[in-house]
C-alpha atoms as a PDB file:
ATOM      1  CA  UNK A   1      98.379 138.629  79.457  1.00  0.00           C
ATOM      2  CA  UNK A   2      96.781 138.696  75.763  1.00  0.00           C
ATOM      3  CA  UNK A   3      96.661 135.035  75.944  1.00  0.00           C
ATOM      4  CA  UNK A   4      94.519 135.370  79.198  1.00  0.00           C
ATOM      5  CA  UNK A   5      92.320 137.812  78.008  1.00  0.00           C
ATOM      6  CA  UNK A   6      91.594 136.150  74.507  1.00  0.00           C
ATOM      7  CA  UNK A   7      91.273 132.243  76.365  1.00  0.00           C
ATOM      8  CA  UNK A   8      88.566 134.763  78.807  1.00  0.00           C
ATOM      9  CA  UNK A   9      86.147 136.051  76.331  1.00  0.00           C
ATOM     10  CA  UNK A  10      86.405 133.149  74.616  1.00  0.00           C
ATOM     11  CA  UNK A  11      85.099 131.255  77.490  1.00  0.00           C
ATOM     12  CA  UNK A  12      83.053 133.362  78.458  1.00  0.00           C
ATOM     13  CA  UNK A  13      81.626 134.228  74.237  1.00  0.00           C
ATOM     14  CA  UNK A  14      80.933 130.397  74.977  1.00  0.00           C
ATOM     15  CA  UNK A  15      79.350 129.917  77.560  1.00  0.00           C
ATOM     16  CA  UNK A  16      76.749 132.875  76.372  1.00  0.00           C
ATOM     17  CA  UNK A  17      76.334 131.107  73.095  1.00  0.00           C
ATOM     18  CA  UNK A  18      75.563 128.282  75.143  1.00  0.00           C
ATOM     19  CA  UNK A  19      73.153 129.531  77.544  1.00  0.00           C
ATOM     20  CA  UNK A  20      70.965 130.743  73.861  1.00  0.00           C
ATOM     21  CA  UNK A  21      71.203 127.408  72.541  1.00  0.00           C
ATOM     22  CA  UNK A  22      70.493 125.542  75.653  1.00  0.00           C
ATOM     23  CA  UNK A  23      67.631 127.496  76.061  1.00  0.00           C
ATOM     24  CA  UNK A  24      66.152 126.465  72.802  1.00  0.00           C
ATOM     25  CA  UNK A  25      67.032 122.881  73.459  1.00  0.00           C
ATOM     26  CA  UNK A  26      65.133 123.164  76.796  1.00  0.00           C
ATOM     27  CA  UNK A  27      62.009 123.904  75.601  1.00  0.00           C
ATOM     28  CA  UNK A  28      61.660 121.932  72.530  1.00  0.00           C
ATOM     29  CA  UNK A  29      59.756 119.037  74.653  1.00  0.00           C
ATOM     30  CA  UNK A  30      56.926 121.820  75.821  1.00  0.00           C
ATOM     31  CA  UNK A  31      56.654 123.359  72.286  1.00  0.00           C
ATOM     32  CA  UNK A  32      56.519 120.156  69.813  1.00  0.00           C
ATOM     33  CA  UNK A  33      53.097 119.543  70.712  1.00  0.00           C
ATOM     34  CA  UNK A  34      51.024 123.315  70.567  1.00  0.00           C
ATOM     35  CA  UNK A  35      48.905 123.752  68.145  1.00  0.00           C
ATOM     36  CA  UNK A  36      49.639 126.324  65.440  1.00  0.00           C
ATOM     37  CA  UNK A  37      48.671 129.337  66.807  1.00  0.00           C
ATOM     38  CA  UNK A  38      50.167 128.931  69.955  1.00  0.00           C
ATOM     39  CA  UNK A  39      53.292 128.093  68.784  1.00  0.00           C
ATOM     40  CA  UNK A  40      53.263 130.921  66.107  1.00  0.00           C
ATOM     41  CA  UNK A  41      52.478 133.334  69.125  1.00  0.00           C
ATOM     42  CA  UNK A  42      55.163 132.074  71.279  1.00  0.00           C
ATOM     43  CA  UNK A  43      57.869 131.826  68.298  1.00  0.00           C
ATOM     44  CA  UNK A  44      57.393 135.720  68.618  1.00  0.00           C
ATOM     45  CA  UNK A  45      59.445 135.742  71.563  1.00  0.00           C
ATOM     46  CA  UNK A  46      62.252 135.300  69.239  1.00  0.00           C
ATOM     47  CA  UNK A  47      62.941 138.446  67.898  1.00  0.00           C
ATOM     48  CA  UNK A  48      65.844 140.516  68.002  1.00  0.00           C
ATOM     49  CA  UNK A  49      67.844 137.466  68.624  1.00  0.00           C
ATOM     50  CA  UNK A  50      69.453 137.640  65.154  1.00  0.00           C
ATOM     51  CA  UNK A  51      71.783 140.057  67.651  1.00  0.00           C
ATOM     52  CA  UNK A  52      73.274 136.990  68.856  1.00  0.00           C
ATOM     53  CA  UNK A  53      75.830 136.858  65.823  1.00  0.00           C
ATOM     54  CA  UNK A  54      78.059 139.776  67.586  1.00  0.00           C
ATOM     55  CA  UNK A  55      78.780 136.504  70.415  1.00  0.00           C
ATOM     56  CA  UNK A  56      78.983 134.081  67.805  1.00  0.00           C
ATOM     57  CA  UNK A  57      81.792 136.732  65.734  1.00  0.00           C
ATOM     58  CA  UNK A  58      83.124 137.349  69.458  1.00  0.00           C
ATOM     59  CA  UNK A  59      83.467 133.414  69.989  1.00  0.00           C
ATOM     60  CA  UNK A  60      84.953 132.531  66.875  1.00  0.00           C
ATOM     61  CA  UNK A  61      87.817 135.210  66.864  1.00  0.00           C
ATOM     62  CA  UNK A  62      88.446 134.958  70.704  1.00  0.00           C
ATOM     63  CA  UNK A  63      88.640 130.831  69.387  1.00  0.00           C
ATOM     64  CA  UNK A  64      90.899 131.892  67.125  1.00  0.00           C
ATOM     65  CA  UNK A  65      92.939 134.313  69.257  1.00  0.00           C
ATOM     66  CA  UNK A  66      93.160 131.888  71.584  1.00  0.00           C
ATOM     67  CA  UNK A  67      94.202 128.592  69.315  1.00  0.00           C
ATOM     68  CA  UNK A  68      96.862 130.793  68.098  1.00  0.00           C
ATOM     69  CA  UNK A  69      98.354 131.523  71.651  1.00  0.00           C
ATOM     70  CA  UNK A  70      97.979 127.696  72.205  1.00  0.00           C
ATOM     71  CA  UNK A  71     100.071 126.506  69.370  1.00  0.00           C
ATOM     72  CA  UNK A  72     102.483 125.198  71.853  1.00  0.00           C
ATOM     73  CA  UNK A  73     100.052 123.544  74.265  1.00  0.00           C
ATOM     74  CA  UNK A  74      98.527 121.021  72.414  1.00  0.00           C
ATOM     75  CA  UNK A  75      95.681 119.597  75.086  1.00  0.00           C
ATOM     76  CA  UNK A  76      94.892 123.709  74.945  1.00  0.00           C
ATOM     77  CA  UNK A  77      94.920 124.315  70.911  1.00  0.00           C
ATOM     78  CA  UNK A  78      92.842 120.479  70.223  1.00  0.00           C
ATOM     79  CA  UNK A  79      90.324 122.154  72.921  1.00  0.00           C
ATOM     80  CA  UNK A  80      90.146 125.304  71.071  1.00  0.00           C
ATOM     81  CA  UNK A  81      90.071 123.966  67.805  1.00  0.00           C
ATOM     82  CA  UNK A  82      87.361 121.621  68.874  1.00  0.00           C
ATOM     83  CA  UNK A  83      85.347 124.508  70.100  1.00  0.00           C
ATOM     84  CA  UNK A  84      85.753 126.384  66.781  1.00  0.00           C
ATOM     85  CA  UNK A  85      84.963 123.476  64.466  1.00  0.00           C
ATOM     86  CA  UNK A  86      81.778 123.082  66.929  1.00  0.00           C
ATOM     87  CA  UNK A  87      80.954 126.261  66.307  1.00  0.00           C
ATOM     88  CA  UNK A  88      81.079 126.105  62.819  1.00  0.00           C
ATOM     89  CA  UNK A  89      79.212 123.099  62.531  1.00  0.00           C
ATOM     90  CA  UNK A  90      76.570 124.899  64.859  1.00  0.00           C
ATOM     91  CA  UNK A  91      76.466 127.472  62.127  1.00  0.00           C
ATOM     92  CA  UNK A  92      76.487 125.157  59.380  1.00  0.00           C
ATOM     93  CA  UNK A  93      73.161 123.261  61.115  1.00  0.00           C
ATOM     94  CA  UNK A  94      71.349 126.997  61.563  1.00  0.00           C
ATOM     95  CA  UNK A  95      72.115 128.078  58.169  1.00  0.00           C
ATOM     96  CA  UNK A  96      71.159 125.020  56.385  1.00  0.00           C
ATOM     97  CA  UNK A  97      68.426 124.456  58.540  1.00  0.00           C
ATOM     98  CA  UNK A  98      66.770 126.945  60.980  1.00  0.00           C
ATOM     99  CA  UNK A  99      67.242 129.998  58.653  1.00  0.00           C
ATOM    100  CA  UNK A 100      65.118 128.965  55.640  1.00  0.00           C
ATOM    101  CA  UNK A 101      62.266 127.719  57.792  1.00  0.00           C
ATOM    102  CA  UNK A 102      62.624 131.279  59.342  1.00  0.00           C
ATOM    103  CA  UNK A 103      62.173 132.309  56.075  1.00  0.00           C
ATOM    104  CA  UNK A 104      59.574 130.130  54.292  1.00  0.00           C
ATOM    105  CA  UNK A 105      57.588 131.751  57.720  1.00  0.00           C
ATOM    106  CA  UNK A 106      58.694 134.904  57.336  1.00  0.00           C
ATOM    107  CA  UNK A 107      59.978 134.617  61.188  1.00  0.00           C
ATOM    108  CA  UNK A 108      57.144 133.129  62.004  1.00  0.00           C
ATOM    109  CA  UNK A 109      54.206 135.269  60.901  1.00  0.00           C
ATOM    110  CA  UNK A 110      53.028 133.759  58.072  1.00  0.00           C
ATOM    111  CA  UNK A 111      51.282 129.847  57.981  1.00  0.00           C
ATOM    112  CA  UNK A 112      53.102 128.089  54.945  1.00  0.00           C
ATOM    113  CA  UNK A 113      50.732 124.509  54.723  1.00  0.00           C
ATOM    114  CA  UNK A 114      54.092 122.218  55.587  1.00  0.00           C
ATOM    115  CA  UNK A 115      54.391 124.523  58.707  1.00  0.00           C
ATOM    116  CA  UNK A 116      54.763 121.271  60.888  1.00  0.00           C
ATOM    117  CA  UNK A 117      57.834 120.054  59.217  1.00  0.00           C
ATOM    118  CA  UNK A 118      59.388 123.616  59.150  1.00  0.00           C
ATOM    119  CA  UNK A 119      58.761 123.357  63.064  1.00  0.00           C
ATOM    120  CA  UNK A 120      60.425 119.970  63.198  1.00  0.00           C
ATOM    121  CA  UNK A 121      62.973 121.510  61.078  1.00  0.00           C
ATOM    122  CA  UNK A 122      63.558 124.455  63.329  1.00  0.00           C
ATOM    123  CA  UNK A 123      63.499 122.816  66.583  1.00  0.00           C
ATOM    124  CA  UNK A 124      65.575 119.782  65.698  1.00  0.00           C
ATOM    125  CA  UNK A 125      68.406 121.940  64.116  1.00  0.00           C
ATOM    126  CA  UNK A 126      68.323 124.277  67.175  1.00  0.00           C
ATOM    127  CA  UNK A 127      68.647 120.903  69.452  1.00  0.00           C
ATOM    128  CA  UNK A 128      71.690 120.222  67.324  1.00  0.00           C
ATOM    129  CA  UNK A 129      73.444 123.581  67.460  1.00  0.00           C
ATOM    130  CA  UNK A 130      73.067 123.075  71.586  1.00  0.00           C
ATOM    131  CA  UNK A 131      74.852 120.161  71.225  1.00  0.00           C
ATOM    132  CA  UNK A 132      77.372 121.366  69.277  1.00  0.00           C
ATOM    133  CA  UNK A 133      78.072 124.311  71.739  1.00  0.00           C
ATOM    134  CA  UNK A 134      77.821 122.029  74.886  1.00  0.00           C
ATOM    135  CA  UNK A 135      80.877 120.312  73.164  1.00  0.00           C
ATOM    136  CA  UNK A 136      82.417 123.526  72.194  1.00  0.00           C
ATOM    137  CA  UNK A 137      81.846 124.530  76.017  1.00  0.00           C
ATOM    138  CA  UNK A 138      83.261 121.242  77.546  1.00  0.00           C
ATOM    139  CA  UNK A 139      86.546 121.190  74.965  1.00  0.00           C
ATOM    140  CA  UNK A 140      86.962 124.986  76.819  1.00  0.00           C
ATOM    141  CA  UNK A 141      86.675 123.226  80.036  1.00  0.00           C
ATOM    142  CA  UNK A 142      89.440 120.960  79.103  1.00  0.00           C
ATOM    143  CA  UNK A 143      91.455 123.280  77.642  1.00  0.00           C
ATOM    144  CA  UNK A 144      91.645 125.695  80.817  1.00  0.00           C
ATOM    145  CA  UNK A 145      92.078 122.882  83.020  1.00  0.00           C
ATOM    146  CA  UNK A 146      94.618 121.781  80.812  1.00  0.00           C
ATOM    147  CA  UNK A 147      96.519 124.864  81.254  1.00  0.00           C
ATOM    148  CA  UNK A 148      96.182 125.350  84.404  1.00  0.00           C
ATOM    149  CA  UNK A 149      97.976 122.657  84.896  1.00  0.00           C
ATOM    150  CA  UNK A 150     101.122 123.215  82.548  1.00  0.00           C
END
């Protein structure tokens, strides 16, 4: 039963994670192109979504919960252990790359003169961490279908 729960919130920890970055990802295409003070104004939108670390600490210990239960499946523990290696890589991307442009713009409310390539910065590595959770979302996929099936 502890295994269901933990291989349950981390799905679902993953899927939420997901749905954040893949939001991001989605509208990179309309926001690349605004000038600067529309995209300043919309980047505003953004706050308060530093809260999204409690998922991310939920996903990676749920991960973990659940690659420890797995240790004798192994199509279930390389799934899970994809996932968490995803999601460290998404946090390696965001912390080497999103953060400090939030920073050099101090979250977007001040006009540094290399503001574009912050942008690109921001946008790109937020493209990136979707990727990296789609992956960590599909290797779930696998996992509980691999399961299911033992």
């Amino acid at each position: 039963m502890t295994y269901d729960v933990a291989f349950f919130i981390a799905l679902l920890a993953t899927a939420i994670a997901f749905g954040g970055a893949l939001a991001h990802a989605l509208e990179l295409p309309n926001k690349m192109h605004m000038p600067q003070a529309d995209y300043f104004t919309v980047q505003q939108v953004y706050r308060g979504w530093n809260r999204i670390a409690f998922v991310l600490a939920v996903q990676l210990f749920s991960l973990i919960g659940t690659a420890v239960f797995a240790r004798r499946e192994p199509y279930v523990l390389a799934g899970a252990v994809l996932a968490i290696v995803c999601l460290l890589c998404a946090q390696a991307v965001f912390w080497i790359f999103t953060f400090p442009a939030n920073v050099a713009t101090a979250n977007w409310t001040t006009v540094p003169d290399n503001w574009e390539s912050l942008r690109n910065s921001w946008e790109y590595s937020h493209l990136a961490g979707a990727a990296f959770q789609l992956i960590a979302m599909s290797a779930l996929a696998f996992a509980a279908l691999a399961r299911a099936r033992s």
